[in-house]
Protein backbone atom coordinates (compact mmCIF):
# COMPACT_ATOMS: atom_id res chain seq x y z
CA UNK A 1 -29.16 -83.25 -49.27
CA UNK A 2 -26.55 -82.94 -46.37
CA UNK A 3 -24.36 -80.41 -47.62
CA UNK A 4 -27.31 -78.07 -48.83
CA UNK A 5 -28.14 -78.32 -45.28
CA UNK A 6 -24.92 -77.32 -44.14
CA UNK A 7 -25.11 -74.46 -46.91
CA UNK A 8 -28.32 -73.17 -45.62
CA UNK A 9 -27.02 -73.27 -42.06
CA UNK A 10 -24.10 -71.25 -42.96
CA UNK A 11 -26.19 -68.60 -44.80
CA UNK A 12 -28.39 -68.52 -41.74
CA UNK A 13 -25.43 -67.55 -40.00
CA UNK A 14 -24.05 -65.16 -42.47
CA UNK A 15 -27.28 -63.16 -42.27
CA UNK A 16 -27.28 -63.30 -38.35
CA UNK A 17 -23.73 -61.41 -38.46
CA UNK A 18 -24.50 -59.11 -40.99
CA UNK A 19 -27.58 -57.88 -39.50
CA UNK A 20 -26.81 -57.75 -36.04
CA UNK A 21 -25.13 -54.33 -35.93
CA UNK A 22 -28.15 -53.17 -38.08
CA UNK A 23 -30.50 -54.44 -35.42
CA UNK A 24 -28.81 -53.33 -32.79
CA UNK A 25 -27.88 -49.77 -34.04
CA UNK A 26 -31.87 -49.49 -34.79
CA UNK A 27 -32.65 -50.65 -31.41
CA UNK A 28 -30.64 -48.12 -29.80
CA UNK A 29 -32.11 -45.47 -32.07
CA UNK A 30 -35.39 -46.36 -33.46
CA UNK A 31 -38.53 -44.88 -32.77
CA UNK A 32 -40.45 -46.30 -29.32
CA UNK A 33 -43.89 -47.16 -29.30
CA UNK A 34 -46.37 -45.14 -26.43
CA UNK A 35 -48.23 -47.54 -24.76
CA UNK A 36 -51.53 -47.10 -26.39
CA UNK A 37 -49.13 -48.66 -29.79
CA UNK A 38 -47.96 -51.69 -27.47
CA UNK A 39 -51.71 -52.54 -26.58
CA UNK A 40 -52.86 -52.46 -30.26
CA UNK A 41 -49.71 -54.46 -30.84
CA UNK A 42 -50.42 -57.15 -28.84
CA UNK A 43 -54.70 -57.26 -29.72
CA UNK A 44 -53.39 -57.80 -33.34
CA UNK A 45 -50.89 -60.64 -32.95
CA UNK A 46 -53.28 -62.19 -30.33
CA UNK A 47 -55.82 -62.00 -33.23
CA UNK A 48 -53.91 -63.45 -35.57
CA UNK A 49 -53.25 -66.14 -33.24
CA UNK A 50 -56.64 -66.97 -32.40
CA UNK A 51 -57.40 -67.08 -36.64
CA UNK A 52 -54.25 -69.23 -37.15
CA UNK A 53 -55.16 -71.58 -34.80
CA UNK A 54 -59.20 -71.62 -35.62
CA UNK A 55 -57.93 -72.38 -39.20
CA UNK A 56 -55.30 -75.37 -38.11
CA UNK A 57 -58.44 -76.79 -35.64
CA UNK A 58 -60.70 -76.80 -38.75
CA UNK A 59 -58.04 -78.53 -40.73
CA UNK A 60 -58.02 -81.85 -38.33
């Protein structure tokens, strides 16, 4: 069980350095988001959050 912890770890890694050039390039040059965009944004993952958490609190 250790070393397929270690190999996970290292893939984690791998994938962190061969996407952060990606990332960044598309950061850089991507498309921005009007602020009308960012508002919806937000309403949705603050939804999701309230439903995630209604779900977890009927669980207990």
């Amino acid at each position: 069980m250790f070393f397929l912890k270690i190999i996970m770890a290292a893939l984690l890694v791998y994938l962190a350095i061969r996407l952060w050039p990606v990332a960044k390039e598309h950061y850089k040059n991507g498309p921005k988001g009007t602020s009308k965009q960012w508002i919806n944004f937000v309403m949705l993952m603050g939804g999701m959050f309230v439903f995630v958490y209604f779900l977890i609190s009927m669980v207990r």
